[in-house]
PDB file of N, CA and C in Angstrom:
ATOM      1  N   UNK A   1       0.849  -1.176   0.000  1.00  0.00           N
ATOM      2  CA  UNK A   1       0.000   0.000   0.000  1.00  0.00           C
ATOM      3  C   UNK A   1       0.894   1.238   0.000  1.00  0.00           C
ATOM      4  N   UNK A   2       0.359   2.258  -0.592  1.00  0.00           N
ATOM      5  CA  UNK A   2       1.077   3.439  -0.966  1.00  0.00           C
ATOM      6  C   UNK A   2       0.665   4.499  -0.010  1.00  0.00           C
ATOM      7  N   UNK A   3       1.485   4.690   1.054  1.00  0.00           N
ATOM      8  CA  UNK A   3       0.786   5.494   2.035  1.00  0.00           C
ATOM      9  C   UNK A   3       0.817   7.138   1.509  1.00  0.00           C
ATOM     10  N   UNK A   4       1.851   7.476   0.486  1.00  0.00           N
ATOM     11  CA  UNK A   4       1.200   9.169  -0.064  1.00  0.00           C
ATOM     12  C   UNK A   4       0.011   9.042  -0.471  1.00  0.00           C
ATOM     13  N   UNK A   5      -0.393   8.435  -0.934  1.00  0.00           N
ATOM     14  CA  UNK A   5      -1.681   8.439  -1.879  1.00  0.00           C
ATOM     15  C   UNK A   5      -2.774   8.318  -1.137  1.00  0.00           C
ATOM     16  N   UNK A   6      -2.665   7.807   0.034  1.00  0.00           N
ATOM     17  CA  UNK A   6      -4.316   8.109   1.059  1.00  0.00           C
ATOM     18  C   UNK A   6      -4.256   9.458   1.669  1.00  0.00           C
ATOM     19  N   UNK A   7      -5.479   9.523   1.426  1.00  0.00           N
ATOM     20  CA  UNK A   7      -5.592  10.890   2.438  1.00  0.00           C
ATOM     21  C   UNK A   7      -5.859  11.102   4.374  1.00  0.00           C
ATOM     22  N   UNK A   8      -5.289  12.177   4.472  1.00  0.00           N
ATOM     23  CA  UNK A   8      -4.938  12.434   5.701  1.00  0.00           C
ATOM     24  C   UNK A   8      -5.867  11.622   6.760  1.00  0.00           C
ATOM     25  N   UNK A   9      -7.590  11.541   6.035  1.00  0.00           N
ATOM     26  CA  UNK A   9      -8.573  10.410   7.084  1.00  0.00           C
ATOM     27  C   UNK A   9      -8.050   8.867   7.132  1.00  0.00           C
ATOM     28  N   UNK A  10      -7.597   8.268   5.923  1.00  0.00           N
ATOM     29  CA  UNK A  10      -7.253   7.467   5.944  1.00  0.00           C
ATOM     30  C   UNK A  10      -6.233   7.120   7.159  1.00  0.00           C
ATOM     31  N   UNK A  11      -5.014   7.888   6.539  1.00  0.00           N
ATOM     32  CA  UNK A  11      -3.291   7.784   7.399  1.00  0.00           C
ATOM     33  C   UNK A  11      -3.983   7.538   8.862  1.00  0.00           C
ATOM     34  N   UNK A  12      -4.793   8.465   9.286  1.00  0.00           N
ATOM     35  CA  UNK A  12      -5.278   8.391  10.798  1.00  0.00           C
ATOM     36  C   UNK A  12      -6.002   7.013  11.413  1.00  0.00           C
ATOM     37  N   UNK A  13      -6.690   6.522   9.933  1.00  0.00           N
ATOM     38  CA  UNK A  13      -7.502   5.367  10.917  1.00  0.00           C
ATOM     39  C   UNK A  13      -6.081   4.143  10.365  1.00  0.00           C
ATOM     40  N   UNK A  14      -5.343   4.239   9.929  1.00  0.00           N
ATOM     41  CA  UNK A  14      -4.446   2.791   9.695  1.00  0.00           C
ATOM     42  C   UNK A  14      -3.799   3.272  10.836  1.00  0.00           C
ATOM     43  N   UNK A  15      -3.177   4.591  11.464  1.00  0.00           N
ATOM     44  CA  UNK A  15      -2.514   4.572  12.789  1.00  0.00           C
ATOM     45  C   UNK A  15      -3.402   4.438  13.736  1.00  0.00           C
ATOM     46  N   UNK A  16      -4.294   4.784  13.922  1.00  0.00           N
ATOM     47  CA  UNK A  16      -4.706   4.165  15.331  1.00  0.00           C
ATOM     48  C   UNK A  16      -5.304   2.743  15.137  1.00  0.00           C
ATOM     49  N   UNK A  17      -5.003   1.893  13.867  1.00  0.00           N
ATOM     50  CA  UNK A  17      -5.234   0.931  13.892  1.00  0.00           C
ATOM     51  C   UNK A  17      -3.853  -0.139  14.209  1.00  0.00           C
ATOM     52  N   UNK A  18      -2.513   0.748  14.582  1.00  0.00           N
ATOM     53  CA  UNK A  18      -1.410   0.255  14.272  1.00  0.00           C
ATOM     54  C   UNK A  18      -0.586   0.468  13.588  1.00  0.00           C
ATOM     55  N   UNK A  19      -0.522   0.849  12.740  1.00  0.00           N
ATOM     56  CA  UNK A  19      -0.303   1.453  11.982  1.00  0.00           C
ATOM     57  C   UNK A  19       0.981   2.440  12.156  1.00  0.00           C
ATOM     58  N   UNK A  20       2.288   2.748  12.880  1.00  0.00           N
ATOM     59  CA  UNK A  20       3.031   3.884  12.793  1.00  0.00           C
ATOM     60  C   UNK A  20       3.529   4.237  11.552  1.00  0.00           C
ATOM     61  N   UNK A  21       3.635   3.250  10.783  1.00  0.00           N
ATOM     62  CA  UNK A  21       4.319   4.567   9.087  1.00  0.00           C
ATOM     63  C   UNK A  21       2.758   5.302   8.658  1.00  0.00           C
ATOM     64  N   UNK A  22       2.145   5.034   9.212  1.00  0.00           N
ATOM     65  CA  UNK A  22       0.751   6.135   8.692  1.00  0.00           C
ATOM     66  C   UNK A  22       1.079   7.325   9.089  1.00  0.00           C
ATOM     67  N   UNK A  23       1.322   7.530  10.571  1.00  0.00           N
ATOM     68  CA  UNK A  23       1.430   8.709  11.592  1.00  0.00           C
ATOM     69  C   UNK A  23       3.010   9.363  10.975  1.00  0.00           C
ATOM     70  N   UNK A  24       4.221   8.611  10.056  1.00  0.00           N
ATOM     71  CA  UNK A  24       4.975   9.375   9.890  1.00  0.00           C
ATOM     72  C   UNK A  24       4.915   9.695   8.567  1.00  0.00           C
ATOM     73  N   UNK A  25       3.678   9.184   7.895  1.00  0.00           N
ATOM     74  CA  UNK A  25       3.332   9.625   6.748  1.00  0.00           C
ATOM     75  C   UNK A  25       2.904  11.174   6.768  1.00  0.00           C
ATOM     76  N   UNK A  26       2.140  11.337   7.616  1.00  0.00           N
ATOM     77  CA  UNK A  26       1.141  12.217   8.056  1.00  0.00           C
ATOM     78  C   UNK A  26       2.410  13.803   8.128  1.00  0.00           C
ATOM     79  N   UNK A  27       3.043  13.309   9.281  1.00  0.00           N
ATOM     80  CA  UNK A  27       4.103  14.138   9.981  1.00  0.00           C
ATOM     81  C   UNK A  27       5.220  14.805   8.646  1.00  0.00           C
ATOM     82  N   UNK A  28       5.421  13.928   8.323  1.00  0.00           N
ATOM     83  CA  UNK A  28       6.182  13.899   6.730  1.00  0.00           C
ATOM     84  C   UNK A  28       5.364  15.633   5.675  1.00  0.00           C
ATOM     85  N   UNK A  29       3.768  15.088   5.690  1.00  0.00           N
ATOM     86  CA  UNK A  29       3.130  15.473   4.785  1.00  0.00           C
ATOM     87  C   UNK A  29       3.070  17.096   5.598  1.00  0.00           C
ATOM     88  N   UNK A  30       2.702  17.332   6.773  1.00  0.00           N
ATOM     89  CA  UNK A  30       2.361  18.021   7.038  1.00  0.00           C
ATOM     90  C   UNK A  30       3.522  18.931   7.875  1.00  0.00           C
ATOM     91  N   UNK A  31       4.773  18.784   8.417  1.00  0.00           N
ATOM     92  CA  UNK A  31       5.516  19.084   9.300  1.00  0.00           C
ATOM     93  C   UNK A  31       6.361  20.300   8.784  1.00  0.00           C
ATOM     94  N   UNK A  32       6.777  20.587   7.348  1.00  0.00           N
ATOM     95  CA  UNK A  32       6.956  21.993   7.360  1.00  0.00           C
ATOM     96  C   UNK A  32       6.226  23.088   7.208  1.00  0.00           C
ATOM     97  N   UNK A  33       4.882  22.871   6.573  1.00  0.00           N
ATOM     98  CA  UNK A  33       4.155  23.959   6.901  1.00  0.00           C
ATOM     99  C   UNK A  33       3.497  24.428   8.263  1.00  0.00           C
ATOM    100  N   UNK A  34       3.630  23.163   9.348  1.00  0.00           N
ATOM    101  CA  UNK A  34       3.198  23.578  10.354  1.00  0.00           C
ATOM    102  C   UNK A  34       4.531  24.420  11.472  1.00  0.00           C
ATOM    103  N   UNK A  35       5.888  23.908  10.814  1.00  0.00           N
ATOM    104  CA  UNK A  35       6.743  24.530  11.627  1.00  0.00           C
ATOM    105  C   UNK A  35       7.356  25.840  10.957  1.00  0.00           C
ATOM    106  N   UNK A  36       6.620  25.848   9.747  1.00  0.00           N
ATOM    107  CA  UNK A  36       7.235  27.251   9.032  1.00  0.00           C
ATOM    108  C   UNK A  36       5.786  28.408   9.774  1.00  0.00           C
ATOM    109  N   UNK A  37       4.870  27.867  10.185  1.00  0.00           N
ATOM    110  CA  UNK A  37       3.684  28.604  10.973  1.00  0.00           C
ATOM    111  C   UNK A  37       3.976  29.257  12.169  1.00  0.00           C
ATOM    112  N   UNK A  38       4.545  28.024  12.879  1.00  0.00           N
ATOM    113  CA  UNK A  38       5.181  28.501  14.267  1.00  0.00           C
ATOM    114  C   UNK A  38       6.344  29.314  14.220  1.00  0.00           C
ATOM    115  N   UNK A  39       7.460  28.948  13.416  1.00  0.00           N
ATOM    116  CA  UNK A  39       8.303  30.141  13.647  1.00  0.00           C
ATOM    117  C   UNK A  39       8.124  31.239  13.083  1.00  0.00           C
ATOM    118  N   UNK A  40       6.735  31.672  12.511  1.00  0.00           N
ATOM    119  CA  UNK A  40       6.767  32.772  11.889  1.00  0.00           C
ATOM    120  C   UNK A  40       5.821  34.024  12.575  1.00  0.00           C
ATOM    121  N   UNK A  41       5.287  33.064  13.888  1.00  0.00           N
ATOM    122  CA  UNK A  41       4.466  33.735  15.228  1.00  0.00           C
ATOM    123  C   UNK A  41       5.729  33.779  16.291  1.00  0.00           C
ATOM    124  N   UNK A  42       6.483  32.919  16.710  1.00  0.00           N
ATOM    125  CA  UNK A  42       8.004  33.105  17.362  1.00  0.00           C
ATOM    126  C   UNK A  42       9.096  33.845  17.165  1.00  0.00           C
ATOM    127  N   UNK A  43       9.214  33.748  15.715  1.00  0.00           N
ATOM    128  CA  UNK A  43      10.523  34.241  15.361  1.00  0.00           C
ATOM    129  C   UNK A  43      11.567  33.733  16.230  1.00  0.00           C
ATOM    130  N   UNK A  44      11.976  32.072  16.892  1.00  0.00           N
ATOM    131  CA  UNK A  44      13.056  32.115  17.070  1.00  0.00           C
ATOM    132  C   UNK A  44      13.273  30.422  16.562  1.00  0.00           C
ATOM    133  N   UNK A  45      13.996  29.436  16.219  1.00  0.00           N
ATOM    134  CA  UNK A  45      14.092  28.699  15.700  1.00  0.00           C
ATOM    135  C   UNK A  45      14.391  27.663  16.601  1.00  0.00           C
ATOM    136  N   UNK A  46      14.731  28.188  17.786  1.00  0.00           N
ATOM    137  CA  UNK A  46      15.091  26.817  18.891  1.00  0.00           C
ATOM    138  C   UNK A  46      13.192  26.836  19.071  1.00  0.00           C
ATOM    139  N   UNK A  47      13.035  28.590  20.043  1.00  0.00           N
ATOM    140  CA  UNK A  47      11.620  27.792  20.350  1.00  0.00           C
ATOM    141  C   UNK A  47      10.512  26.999  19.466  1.00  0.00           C
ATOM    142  N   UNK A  48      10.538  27.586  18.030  1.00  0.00           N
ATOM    143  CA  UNK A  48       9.547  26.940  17.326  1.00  0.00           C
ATOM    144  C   UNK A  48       9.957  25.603  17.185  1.00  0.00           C
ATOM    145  N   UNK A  49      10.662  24.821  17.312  1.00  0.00           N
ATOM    146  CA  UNK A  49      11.387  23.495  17.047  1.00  0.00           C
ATOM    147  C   UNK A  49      10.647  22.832  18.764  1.00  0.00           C
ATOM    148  N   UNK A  50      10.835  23.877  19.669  1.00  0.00           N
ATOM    149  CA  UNK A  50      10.330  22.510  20.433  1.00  0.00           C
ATOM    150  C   UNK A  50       8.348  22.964  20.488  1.00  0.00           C
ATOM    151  N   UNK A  51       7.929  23.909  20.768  1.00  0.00           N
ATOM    152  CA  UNK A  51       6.556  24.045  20.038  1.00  0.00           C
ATOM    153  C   UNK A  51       5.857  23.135  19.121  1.00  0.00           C
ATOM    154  N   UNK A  52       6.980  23.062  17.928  1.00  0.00           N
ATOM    155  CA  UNK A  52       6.449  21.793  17.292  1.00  0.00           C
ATOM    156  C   UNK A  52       6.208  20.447  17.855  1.00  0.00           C
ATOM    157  N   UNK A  53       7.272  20.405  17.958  1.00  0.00           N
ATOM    158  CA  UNK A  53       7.019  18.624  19.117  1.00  0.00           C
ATOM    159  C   UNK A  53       6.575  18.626  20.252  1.00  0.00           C
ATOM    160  N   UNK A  54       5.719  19.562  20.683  1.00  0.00           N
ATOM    161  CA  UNK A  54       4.794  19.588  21.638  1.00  0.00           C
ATOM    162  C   UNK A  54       3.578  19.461  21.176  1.00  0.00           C
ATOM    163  N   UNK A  55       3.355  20.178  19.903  1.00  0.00           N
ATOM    164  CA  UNK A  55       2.195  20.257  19.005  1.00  0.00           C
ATOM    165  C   UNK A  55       2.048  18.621  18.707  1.00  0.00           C
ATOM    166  N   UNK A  56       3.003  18.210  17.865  1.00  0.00           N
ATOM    167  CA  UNK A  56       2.776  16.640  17.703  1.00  0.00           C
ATOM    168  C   UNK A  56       2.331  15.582  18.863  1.00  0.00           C
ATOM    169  N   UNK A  57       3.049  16.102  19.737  1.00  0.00           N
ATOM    170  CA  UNK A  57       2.879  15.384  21.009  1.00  0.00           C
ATOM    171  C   UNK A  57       1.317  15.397  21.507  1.00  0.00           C
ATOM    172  N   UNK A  58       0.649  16.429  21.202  1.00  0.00           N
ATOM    173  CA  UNK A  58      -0.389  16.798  21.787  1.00  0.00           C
ATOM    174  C   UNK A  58      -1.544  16.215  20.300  1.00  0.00           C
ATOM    175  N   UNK A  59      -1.032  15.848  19.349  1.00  0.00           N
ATOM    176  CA  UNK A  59      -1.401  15.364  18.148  1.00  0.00           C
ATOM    177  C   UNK A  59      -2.290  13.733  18.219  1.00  0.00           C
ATOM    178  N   UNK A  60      -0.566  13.575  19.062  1.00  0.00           N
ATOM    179  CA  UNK A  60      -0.760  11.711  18.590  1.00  0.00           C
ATOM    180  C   UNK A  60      -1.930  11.298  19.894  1.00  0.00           C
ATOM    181  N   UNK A  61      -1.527  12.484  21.428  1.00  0.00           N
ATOM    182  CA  UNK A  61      -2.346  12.225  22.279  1.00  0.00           C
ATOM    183  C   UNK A  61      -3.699  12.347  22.026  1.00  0.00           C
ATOM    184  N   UNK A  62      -4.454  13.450  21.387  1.00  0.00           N
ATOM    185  CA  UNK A  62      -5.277  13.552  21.052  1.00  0.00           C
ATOM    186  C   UNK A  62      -6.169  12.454  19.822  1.00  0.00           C
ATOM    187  N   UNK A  63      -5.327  12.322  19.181  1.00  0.00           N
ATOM    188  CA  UNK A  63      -5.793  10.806  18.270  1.00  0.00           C
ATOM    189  C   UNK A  63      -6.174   9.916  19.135  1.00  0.00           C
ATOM    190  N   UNK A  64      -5.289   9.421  19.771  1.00  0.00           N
ATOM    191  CA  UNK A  64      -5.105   7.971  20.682  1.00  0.00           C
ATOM    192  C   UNK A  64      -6.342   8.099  21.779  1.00  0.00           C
ATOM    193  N   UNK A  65      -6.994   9.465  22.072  1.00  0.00           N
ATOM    194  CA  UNK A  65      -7.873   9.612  23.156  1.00  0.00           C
ATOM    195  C   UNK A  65      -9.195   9.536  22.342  1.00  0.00           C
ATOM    196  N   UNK A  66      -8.705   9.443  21.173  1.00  0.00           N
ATOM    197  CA  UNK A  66     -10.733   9.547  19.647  1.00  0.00           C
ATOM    198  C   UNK A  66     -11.037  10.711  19.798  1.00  0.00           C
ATOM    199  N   UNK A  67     -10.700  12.145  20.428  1.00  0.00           N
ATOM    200  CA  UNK A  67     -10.848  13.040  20.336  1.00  0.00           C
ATOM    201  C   UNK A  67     -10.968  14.147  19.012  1.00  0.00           C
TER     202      UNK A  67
END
């Protein structure tokens, strides 16, 4: 299976089905526009770097809770 080619609903239900190359499909697809977002409300490149992986963090938790 070609994980670019599903879309973002998909990637989500094969990871919480097990699935982790879904979730780094996802992260892949989506991770510089979300960290070119944050450092551009920060302006500093350490903090937006860990912002991000708090954001994710708060990502996968939120999946994993069906939220």
């Amino acid at each position: 299976m070609s994980l670019h080619l599903l879309a973002d609903q998909e990637l989500i239900n094969l990871y919480l089905s097990g699935n982790e190359n879904a979730f780094a499909q996802l992260l892949k697809r989506h991770k510089d526009r979300v960290y070119r977002y944050i450092n551009s409300k920060v302006r500093d490149a350490d903090l937006a770097n860990d912002i991000f992986q708090d954001t994710f963090i708060k990502v996968i938790k939120t999946l994993k809770r069906g939220a």
